[in-house]
PDB file of N, CA and C in Angstrom:
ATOM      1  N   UNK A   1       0.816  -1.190   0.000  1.00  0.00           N
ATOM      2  CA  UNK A   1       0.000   0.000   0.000  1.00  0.00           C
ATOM      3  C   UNK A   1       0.867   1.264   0.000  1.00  0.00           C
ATOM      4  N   UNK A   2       1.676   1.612   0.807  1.00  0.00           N
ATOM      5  CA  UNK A   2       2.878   2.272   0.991  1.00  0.00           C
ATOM      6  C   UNK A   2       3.575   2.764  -0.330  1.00  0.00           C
ATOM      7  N   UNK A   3       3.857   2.008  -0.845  1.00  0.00           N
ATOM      8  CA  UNK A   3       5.218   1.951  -1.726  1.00  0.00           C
ATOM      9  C   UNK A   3       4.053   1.819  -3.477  1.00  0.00           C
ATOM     10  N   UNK A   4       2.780   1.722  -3.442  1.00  0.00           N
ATOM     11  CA  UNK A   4       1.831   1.858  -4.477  1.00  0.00           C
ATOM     12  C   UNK A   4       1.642   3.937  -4.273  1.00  0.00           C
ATOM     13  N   UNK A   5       1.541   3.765  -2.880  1.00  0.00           N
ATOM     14  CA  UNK A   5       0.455   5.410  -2.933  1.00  0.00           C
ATOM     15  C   UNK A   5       1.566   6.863  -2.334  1.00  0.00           C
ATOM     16  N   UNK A   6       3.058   6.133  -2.356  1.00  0.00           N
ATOM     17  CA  UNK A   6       4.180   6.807  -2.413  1.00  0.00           C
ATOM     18  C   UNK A   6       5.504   6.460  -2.948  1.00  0.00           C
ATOM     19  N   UNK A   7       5.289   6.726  -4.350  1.00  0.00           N
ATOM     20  CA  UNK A   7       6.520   6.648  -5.054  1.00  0.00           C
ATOM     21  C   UNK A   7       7.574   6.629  -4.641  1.00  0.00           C
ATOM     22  N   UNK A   8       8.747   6.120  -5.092  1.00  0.00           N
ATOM     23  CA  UNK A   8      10.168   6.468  -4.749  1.00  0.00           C
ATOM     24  C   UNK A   8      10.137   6.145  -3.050  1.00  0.00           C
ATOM     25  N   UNK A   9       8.887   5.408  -2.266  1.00  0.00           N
ATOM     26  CA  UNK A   9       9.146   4.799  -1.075  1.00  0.00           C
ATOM     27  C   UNK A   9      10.064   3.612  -0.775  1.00  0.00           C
ATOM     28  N   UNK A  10      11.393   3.454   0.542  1.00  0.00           N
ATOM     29  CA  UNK A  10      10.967   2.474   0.571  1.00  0.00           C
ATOM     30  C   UNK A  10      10.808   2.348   2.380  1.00  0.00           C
ATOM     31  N   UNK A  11      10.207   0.752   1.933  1.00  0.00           N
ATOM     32  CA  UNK A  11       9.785   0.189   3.214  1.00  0.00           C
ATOM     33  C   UNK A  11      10.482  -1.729   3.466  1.00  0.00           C
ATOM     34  N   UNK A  12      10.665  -1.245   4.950  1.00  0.00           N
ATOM     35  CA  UNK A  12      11.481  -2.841   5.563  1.00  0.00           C
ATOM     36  C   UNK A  12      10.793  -2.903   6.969  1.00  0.00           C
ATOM     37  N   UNK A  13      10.986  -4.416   7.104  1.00  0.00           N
ATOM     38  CA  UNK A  13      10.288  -4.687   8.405  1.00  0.00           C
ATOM     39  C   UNK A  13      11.147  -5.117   9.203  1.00  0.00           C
ATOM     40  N   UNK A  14      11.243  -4.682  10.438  1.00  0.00           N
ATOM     41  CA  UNK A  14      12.469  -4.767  11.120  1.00  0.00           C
ATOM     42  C   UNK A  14      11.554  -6.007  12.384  1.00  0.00           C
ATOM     43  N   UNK A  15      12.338  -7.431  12.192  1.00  0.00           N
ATOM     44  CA  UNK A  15      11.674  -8.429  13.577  1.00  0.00           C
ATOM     45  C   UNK A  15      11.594  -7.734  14.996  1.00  0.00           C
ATOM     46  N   UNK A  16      11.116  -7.534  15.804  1.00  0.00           N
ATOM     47  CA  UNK A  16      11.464  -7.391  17.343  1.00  0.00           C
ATOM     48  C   UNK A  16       9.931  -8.317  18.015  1.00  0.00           C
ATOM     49  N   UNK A  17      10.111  -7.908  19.333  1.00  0.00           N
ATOM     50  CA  UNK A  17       9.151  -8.963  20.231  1.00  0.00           C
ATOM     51  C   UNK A  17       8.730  -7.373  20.596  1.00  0.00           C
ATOM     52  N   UNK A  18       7.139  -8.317  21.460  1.00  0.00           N
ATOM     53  CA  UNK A  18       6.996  -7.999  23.044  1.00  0.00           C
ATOM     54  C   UNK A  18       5.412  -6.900  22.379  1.00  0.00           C
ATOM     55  N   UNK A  19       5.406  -7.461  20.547  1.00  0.00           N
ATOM     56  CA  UNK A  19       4.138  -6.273  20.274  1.00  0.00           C
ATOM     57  C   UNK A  19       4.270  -4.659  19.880  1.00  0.00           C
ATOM     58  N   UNK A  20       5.754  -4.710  19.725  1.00  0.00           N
ATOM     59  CA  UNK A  20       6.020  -3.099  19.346  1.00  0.00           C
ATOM     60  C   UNK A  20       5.932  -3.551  17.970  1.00  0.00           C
ATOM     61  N   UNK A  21       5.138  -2.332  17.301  1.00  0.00           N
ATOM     62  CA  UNK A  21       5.073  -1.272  15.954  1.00  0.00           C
ATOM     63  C   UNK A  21       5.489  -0.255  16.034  1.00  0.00           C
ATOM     64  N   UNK A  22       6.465  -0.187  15.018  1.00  0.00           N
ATOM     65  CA  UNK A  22       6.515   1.805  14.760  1.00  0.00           C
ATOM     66  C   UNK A  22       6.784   1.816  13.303  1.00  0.00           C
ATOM     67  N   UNK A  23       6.305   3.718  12.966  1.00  0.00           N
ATOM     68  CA  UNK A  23       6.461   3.811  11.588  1.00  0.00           C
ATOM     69  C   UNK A  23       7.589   4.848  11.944  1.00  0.00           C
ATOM     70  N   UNK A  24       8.739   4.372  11.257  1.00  0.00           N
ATOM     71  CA  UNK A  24      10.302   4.984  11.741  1.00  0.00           C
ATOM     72  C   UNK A  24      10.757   5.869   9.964  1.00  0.00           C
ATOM     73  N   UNK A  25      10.738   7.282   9.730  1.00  0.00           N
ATOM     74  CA  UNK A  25      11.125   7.420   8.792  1.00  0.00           C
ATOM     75  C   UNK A  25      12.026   8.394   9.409  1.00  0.00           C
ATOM     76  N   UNK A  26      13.021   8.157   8.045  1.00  0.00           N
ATOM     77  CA  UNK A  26      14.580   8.842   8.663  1.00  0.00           C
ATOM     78  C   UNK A  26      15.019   8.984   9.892  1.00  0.00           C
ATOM     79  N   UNK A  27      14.821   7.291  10.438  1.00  0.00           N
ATOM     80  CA  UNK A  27      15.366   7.814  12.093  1.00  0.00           C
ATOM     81  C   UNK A  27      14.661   8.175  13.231  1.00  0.00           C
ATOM     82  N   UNK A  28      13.333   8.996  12.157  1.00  0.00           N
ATOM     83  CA  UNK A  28      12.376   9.572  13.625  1.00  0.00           C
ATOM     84  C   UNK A  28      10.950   8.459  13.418  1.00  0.00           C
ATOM     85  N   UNK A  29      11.221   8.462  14.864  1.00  0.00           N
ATOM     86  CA  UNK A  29       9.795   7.376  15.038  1.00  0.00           C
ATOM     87  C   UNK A  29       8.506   8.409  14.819  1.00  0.00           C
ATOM     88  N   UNK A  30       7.732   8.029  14.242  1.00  0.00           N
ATOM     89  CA  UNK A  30       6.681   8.792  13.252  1.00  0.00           C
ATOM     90  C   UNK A  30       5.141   8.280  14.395  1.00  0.00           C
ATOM     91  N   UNK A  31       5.230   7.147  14.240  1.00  0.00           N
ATOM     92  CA  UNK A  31       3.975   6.240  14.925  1.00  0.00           C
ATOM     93  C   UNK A  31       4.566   4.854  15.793  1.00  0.00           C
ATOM     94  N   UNK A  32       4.116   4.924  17.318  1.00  0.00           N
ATOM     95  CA  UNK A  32       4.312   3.687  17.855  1.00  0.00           C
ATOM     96  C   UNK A  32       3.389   3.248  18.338  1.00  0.00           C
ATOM     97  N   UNK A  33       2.720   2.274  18.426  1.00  0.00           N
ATOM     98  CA  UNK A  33       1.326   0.884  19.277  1.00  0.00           C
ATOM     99  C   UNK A  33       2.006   1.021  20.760  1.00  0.00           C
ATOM    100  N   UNK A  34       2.714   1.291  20.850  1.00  0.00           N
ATOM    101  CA  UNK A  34       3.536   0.598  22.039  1.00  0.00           C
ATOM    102  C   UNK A  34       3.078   2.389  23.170  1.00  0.00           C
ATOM    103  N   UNK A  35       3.177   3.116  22.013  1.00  0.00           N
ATOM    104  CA  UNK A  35       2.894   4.804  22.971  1.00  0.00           C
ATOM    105  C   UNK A  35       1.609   4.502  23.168  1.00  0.00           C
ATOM    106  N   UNK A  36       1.051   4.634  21.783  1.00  0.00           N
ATOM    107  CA  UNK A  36      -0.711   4.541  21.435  1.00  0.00           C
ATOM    108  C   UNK A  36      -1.796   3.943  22.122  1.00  0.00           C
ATOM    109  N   UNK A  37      -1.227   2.935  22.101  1.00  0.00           N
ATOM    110  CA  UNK A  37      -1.878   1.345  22.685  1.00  0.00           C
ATOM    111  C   UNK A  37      -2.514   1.105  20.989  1.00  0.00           C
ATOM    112  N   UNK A  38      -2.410   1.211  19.888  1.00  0.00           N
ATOM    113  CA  UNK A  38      -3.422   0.670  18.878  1.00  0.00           C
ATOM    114  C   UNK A  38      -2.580   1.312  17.501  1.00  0.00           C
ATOM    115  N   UNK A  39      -3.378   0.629  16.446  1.00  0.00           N
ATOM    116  CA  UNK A  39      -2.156   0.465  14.981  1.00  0.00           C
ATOM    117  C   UNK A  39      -2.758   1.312  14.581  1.00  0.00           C
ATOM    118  N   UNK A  40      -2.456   2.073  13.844  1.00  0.00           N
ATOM    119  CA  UNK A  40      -2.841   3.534  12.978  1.00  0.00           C
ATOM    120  C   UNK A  40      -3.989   2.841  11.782  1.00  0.00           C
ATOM    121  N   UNK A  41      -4.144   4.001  11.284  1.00  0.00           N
ATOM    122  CA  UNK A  41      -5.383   3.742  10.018  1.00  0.00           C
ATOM    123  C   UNK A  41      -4.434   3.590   9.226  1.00  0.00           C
ATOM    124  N   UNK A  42      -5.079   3.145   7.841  1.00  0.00           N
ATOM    125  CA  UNK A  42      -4.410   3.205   6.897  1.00  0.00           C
ATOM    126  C   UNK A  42      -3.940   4.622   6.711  1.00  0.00           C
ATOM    127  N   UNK A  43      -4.710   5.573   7.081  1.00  0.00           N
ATOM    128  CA  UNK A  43      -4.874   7.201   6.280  1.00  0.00           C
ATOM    129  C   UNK A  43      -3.950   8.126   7.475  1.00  0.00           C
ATOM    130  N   UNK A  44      -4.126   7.541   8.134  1.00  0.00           N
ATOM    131  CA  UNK A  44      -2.996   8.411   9.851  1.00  0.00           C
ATOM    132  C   UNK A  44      -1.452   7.257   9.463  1.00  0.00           C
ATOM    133  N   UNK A  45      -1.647   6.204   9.073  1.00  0.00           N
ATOM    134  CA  UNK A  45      -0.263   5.524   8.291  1.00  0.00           C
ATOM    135  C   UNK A  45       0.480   6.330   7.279  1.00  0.00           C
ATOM    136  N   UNK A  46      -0.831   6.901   6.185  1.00  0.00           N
ATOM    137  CA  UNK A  46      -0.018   7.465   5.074  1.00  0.00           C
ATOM    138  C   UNK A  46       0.092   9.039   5.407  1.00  0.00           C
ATOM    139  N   UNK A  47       0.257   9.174   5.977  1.00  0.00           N
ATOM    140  CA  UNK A  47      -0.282  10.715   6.527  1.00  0.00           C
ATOM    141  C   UNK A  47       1.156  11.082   7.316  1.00  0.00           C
ATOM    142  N   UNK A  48       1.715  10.036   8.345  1.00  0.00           N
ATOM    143  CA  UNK A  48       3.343  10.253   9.099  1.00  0.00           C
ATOM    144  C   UNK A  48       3.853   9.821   8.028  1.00  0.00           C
ATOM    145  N   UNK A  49       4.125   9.843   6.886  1.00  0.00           N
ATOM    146  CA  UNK A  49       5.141   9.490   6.411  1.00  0.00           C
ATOM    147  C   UNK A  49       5.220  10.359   4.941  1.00  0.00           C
ATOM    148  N   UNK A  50       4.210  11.337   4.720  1.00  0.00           N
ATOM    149  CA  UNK A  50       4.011  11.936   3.502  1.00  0.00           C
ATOM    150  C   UNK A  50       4.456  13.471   4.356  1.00  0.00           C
TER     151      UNK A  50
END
């Protein structure tokens, strides 16, 4: 979805435990589940990273 609705994206999934998500661009953590308690929308997904 990502890499369709933002060109010239890219995206990697980094393994860890324990239930952490984050959307990490250039370094800065953008979105975490782990702050939040809950996974972003698709549209609050494309939204930290545009």
């Amino acid at each position: 979805m990502i890499v369709a609705r933002v060109p010239g994206t890219e995206v990697s999934l980094r393994k860890s435990g324990g239930g952490v998500f984050e959307v990490t661009v250039d370094g800065t953590v953008r979105f975490s589940k782990k702050a939040s308690g809950r996974f972003p929308s698709d549209d609050e997904l494309l939204a930290t990273i545009t």
